[in-house]
N, C-alpha and C. Protein backbone atom coordinates (compact mmCIF):
# COMPACT_ATOMS: atom_id res chain seq x y z
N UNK A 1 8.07 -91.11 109.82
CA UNK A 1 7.83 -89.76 110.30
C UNK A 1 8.74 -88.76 109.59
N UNK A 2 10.19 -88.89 109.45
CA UNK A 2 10.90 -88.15 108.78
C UNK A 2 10.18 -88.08 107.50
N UNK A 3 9.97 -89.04 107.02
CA UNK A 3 9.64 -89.14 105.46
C UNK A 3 8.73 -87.99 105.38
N UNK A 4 7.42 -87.83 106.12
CA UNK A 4 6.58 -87.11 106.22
C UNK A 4 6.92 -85.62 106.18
N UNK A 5 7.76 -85.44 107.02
CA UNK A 5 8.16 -84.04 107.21
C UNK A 5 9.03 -83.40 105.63
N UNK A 6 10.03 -84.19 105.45
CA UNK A 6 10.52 -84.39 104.07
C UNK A 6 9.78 -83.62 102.86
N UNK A 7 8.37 -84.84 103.20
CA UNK A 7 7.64 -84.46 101.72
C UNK A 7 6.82 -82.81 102.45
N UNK A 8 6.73 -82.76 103.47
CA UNK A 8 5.80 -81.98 103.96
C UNK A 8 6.93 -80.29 103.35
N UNK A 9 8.01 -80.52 103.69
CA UNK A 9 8.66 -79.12 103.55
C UNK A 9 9.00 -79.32 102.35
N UNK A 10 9.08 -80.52 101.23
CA UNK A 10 9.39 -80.15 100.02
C UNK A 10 7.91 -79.45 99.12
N UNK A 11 6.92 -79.85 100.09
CA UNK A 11 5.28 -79.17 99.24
C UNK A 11 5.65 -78.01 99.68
N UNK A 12 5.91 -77.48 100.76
CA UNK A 12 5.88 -75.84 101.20
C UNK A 12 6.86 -75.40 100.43
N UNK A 13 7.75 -75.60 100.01
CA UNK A 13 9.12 -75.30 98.74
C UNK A 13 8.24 -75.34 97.38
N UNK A 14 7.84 -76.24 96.65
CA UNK A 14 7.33 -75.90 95.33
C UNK A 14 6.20 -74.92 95.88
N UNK A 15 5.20 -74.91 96.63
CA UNK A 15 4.66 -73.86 96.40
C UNK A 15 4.58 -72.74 96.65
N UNK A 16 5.96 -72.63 97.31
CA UNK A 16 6.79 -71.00 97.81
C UNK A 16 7.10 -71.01 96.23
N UNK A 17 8.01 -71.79 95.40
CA UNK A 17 8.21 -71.47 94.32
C UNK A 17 7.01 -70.97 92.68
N UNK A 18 6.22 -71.94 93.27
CA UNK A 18 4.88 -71.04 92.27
C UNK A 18 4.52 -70.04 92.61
N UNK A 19 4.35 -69.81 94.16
CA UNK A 19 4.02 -68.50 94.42
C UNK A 19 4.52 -67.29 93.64
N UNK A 20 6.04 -67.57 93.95
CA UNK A 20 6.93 -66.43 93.56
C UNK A 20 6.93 -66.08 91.64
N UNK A 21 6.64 -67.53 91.27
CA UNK A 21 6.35 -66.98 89.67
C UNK A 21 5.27 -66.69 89.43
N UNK A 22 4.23 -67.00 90.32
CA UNK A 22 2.90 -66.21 89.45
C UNK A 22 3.06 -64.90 89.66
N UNK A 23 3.26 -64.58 91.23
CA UNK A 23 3.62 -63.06 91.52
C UNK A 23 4.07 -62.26 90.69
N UNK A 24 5.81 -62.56 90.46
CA UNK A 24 6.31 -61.92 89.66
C UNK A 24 5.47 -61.64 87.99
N UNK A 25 5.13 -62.42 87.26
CA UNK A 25 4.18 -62.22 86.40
C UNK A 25 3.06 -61.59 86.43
N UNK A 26 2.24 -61.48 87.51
CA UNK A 26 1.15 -60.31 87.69
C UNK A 26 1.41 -58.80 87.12
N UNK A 27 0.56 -58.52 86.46
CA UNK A 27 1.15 -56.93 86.28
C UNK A 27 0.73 -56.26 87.45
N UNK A 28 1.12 -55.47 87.74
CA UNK A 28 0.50 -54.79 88.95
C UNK A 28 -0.07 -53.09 88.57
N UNK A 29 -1.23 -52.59 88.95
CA UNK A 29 -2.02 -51.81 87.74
C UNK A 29 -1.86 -50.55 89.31
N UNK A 30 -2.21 -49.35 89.01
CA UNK A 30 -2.77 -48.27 89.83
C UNK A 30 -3.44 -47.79 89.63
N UNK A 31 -4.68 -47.76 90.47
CA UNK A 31 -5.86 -46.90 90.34
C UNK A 31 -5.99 -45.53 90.51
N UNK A 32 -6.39 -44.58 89.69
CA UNK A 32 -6.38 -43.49 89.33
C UNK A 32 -7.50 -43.19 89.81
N UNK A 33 -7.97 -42.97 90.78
CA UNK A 33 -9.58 -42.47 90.91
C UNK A 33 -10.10 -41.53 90.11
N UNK A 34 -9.23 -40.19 90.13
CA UNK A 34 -9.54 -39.03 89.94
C UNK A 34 -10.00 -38.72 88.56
N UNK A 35 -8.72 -39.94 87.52
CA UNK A 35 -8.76 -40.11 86.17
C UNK A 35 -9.67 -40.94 85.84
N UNK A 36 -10.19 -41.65 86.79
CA UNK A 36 -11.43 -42.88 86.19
C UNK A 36 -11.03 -43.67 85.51
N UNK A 37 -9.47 -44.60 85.77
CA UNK A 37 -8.36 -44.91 84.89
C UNK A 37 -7.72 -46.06 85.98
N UNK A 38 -7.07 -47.04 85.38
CA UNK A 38 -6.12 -48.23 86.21
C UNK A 38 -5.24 -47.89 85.03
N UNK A 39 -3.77 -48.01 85.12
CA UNK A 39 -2.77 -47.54 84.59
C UNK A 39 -1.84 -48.90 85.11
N UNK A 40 -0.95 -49.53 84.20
CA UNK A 40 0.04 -50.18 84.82
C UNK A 40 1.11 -49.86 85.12
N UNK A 41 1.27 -50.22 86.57
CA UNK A 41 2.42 -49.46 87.47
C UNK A 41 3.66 -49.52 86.27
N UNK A 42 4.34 -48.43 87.28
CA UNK A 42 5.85 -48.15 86.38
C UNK A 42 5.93 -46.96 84.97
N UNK A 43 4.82 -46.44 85.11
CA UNK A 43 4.60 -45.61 83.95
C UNK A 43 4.66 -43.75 84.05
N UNK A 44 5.06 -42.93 83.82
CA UNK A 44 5.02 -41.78 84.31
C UNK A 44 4.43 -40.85 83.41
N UNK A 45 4.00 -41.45 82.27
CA UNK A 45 3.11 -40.09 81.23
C UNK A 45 1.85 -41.06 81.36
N UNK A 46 0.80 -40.49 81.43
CA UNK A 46 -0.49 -40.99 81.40
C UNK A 46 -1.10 -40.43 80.51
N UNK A 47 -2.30 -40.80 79.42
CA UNK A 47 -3.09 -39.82 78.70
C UNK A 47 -4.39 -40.64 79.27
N UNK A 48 -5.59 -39.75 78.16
CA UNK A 48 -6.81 -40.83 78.16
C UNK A 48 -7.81 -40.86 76.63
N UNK A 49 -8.64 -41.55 76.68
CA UNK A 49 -9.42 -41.70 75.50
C UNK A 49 -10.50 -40.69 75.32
N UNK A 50 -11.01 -39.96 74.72
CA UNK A 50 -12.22 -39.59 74.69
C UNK A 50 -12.98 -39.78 73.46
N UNK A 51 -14.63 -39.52 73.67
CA UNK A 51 -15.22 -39.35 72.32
C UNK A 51 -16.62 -39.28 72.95
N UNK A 52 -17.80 -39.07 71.56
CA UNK A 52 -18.87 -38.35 72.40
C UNK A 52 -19.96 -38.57 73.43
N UNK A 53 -19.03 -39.69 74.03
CA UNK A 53 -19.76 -40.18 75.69
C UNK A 53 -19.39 -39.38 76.63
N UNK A 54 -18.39 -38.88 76.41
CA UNK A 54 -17.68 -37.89 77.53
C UNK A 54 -18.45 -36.39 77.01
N UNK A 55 -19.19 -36.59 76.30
CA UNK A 55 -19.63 -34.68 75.29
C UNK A 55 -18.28 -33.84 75.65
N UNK A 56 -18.92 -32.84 75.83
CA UNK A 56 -17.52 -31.14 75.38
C UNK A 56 -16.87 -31.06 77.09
N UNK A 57 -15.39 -31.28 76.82
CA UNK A 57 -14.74 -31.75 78.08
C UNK A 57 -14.14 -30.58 78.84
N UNK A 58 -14.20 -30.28 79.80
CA UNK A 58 -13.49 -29.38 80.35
C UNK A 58 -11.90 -29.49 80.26
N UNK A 59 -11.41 -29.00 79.33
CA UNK A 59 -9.93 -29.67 79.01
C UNK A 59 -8.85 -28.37 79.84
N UNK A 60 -9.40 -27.31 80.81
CA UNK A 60 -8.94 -26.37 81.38
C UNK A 60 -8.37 -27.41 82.96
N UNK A 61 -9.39 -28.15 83.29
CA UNK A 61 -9.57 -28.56 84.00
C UNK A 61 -8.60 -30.15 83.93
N UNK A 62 -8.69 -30.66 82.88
CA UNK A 62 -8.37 -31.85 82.72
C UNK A 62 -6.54 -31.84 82.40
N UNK A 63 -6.13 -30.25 82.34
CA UNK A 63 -4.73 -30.35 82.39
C UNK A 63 -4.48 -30.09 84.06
N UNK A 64 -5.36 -29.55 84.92
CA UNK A 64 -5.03 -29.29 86.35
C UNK A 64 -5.20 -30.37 87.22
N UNK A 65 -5.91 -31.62 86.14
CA UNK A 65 -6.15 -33.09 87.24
C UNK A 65 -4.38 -33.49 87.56
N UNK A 66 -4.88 -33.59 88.88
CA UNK A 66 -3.61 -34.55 89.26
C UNK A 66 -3.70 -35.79 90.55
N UNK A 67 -3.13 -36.86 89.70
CA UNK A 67 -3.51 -37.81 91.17
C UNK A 67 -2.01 -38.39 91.76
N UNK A 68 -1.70 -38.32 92.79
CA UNK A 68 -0.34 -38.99 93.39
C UNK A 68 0.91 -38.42 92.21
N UNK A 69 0.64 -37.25 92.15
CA UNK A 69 1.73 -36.50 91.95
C UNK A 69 1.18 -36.37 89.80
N UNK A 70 0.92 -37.42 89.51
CA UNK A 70 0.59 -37.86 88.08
C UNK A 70 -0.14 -36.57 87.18
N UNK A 71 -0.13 -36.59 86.36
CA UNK A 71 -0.87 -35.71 85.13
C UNK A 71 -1.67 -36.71 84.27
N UNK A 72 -2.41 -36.00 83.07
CA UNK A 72 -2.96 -36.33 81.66
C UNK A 72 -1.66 -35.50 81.18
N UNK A 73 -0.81 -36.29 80.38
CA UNK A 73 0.23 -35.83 79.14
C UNK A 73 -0.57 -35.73 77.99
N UNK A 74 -1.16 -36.93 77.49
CA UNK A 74 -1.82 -37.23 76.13
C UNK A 74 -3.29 -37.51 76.23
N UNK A 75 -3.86 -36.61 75.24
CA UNK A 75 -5.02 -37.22 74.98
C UNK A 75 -5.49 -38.24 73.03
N UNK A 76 -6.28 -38.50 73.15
CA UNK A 76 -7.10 -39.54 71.81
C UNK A 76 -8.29 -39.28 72.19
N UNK A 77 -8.38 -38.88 70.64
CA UNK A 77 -10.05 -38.43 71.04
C UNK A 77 -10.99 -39.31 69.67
N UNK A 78 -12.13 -39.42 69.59
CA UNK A 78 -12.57 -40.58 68.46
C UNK A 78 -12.90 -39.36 67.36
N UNK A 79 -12.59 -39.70 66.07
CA UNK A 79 -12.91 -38.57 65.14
C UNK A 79 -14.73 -39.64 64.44
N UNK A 80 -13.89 -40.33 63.76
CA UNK A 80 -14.68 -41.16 62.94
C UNK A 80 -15.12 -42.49 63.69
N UNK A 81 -16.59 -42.97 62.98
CA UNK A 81 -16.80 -44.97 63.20
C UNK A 81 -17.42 -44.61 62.15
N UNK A 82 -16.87 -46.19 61.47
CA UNK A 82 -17.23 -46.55 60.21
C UNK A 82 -17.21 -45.57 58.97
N UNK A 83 -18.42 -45.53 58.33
CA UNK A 83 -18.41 -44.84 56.89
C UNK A 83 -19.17 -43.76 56.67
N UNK A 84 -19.84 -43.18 58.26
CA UNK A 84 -20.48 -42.20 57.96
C UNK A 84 -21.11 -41.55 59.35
N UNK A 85 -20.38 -42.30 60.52
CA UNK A 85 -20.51 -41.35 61.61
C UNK A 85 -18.90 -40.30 62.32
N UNK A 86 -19.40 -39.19 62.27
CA UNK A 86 -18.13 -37.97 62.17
C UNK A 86 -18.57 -37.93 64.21
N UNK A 87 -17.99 -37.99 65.35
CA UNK A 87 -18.12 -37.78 66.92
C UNK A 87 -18.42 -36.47 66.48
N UNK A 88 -19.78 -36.44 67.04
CA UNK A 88 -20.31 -34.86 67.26
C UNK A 88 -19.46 -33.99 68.02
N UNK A 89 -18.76 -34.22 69.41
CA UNK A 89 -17.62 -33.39 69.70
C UNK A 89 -16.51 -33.29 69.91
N UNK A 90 -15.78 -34.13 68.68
CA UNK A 90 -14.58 -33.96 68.00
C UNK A 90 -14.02 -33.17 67.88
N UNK A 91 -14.36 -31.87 66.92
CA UNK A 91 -13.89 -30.31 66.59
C UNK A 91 -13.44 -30.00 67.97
N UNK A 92 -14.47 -29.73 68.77
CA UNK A 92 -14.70 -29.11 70.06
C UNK A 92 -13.24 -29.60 70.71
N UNK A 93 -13.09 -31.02 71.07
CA UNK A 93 -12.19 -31.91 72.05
C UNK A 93 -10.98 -31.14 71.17
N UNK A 94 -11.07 -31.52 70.23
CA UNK A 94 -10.01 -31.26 69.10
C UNK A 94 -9.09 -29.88 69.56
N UNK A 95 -10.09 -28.75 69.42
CA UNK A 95 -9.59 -27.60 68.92
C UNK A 95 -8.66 -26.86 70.68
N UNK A 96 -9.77 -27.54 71.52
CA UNK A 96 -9.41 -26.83 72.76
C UNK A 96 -8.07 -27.85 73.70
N UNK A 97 -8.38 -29.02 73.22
CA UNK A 97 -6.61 -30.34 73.68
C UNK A 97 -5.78 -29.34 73.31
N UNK A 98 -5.71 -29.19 72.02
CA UNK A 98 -4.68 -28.28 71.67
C UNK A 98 -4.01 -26.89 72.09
N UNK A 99 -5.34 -26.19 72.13
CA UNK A 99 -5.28 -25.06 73.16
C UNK A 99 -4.72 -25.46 75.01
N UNK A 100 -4.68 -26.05 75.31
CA UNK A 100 -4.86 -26.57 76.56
C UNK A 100 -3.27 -27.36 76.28
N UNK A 101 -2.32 -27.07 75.56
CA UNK A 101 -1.14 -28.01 75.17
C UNK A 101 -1.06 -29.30 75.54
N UNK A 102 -1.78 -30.05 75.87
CA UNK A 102 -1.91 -31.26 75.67
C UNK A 102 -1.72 -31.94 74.33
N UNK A 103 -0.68 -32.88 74.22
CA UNK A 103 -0.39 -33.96 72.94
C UNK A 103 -2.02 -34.71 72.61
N UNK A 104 -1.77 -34.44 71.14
CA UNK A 104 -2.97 -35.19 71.34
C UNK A 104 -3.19 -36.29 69.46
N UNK A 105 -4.29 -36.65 69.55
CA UNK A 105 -4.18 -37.74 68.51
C UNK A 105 -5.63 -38.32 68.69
N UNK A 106 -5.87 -38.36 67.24
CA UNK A 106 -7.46 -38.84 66.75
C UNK A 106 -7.59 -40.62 66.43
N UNK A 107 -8.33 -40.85 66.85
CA UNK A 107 -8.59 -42.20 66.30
C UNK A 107 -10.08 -42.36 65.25
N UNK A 108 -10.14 -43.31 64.80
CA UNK A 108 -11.42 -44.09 64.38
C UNK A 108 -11.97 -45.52 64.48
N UNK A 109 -13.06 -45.71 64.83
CA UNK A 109 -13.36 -46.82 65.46
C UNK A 109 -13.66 -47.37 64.22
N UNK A 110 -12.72 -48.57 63.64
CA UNK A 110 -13.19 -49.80 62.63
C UNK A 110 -14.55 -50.81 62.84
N UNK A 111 -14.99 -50.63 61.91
CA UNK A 111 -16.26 -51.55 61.84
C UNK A 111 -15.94 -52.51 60.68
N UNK A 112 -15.40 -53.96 61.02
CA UNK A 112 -15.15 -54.95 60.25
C UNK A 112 -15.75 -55.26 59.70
N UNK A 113 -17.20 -54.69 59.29
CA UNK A 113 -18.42 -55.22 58.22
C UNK A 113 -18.36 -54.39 57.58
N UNK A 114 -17.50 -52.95 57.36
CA UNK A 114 -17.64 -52.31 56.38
C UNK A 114 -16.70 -52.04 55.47
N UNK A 115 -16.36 -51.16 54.64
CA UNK A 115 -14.78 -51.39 53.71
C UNK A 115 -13.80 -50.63 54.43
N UNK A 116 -12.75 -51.02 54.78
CA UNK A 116 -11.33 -50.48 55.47
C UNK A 116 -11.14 -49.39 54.54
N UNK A 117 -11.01 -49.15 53.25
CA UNK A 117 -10.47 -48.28 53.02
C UNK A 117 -11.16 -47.17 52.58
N UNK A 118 -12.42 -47.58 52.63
CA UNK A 118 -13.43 -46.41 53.26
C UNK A 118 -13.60 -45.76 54.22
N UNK A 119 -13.12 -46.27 55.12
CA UNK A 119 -13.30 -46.07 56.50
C UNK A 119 -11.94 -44.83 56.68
N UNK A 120 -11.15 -45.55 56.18
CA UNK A 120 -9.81 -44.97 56.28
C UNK A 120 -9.62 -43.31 55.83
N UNK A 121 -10.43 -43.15 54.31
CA UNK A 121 -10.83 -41.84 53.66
C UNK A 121 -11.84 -41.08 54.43
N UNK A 122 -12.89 -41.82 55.10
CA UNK A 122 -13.85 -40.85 55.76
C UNK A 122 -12.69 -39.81 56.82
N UNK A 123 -12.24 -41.40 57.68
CA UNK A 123 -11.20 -40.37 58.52
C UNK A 123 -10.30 -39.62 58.09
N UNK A 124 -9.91 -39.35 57.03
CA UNK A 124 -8.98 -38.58 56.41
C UNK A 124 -9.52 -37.42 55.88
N UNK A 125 -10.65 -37.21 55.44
CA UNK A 125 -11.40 -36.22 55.01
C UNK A 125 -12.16 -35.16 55.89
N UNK A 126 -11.99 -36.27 57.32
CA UNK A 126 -12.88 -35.59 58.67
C UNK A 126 -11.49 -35.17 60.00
N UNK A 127 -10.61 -35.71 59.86
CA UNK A 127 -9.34 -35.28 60.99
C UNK A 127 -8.56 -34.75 59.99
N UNK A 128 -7.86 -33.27 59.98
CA UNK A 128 -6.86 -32.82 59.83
C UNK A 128 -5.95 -32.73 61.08
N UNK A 129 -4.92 -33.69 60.90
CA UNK A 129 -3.88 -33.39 61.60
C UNK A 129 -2.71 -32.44 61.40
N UNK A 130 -2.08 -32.22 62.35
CA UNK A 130 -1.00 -30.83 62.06
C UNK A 130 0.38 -31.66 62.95
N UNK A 131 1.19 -31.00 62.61
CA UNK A 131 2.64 -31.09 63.58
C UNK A 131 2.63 -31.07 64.92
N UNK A 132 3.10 -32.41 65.00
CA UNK A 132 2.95 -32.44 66.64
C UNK A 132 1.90 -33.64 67.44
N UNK A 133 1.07 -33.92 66.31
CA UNK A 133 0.14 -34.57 66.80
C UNK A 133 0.39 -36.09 66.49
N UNK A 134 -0.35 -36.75 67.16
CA UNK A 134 0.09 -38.12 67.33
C UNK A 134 -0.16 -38.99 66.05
N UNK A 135 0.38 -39.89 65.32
CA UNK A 135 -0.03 -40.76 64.02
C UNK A 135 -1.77 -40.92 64.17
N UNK A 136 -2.54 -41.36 62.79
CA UNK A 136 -3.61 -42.08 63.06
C UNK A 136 -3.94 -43.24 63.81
N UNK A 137 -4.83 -43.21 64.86
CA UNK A 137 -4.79 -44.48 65.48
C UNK A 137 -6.76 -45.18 64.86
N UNK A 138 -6.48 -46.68 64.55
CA UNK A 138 -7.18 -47.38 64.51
C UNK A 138 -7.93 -48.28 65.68
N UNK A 139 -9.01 -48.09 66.41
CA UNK A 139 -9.92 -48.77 67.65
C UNK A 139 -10.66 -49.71 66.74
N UNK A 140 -9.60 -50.94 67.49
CA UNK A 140 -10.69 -52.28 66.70
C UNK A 140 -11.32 -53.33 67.95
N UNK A 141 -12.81 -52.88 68.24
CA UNK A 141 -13.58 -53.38 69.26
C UNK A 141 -13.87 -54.56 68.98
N UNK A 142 -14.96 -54.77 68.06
CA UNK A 142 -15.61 -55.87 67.33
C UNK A 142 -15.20 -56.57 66.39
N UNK A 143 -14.96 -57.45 66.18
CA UNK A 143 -14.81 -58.34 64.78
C UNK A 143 -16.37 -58.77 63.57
N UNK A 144 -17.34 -58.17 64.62
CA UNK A 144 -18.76 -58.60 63.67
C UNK A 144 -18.42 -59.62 63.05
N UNK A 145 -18.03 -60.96 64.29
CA UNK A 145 -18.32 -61.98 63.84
C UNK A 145 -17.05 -62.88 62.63
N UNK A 146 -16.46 -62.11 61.85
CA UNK A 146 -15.22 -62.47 61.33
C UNK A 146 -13.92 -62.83 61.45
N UNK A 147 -13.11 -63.80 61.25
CA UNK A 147 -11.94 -64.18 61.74
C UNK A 147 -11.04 -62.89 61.44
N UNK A 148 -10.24 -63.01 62.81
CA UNK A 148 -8.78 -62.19 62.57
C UNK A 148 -7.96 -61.94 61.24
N UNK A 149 -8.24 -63.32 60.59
CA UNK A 149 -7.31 -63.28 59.54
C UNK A 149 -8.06 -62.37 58.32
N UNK A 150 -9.27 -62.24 58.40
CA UNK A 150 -10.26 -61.55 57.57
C UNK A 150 -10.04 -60.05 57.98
N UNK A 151 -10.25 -60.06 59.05
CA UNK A 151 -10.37 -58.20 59.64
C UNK A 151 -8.13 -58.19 59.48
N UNK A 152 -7.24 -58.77 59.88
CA UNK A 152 -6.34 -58.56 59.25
C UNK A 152 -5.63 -58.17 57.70
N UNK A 153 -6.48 -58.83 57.00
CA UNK A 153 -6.63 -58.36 55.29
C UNK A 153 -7.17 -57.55 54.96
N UNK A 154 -8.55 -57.19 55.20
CA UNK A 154 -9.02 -55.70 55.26
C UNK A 154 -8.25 -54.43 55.92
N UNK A 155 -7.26 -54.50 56.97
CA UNK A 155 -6.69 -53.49 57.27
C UNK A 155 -5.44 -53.53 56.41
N UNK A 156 -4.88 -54.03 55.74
CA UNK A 156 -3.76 -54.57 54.71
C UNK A 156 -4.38 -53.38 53.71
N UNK A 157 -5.32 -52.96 53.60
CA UNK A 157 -5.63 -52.97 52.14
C UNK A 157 -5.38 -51.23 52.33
N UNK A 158 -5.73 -50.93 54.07
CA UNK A 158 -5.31 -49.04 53.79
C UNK A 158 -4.23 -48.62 53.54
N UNK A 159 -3.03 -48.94 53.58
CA UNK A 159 -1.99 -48.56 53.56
C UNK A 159 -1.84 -48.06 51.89
């Protein structure tokens, strides 16, 4: 009978102890309703993504969102995908983030079937950035099918 109890409170001990490490390892995220956004806790600048799913954004509005005290600090907005589509309201997002002092910063969505450093010039020819604004950012969704180490060498090659 002792024995029993023994093993019985040493099972409730290891798995008080897994408990406590998976826990601790969980990230723990907050839902933003307002932003249409989960954010992981512990963070105090928030931005968000845009491009032309969202069309021409009320960015008057999108500096007055506030949820549980929180803001939009930063926005990213999509300039370019691939080698020959320019986000129809880019300019637009573009011109008025700025107006609206919001930090902000362009991306382009990589398409691993096409040439990186094509891709790289379209966006360069289609985002003028100015002072202040965030580095180029690269959105790599898809691999179309190619190993990492492939879509890794192709991005090797913009620099």
């Amino acid at each position: 009978m002792r024995t029993r109890i023994l093993y019985f409170l040493l099972s409730i001990g290891c798995l008080f102890l897994i408990y406590k490490t998976f826990k601790s390892n969980l990230t723990k995220v907050i839902k933003y309703p307002n932003f249409g956004i989960r954010i992981p806790a512990g963070y105090e600048i928030h931005g968000i993504d845009v491009s032309r799913y969202q069309s021409e954004i009320d960015w008057g509005q999108v500096v007055k969102m506030r949820d549980r005290g929180q803001k939009i600090s930063f926005v990213i907005i999509k300039s370019t995908e691939g080698l020959r589509l320019k986000d129809p309201h880019f300019e637009y997002n573009w011109e008025k983030s700025k107006a609206n002092k919001l930090i902000r910063g362009a991306y382009f969505y990589f398409r691993a079937n096409c040439d990186a450093e094509s891709q790289a010039q379209f966006y360069i020819n289609n985002t003028k950035l100015t002072s202040g604004d965030l580095p180029p950012i690269i959105d790599i969704e898809d691999n179309f099918n190619l190993p990492p180490s492939k879509i890794r060498e192709s991005l090797k090659k913009m620099h």
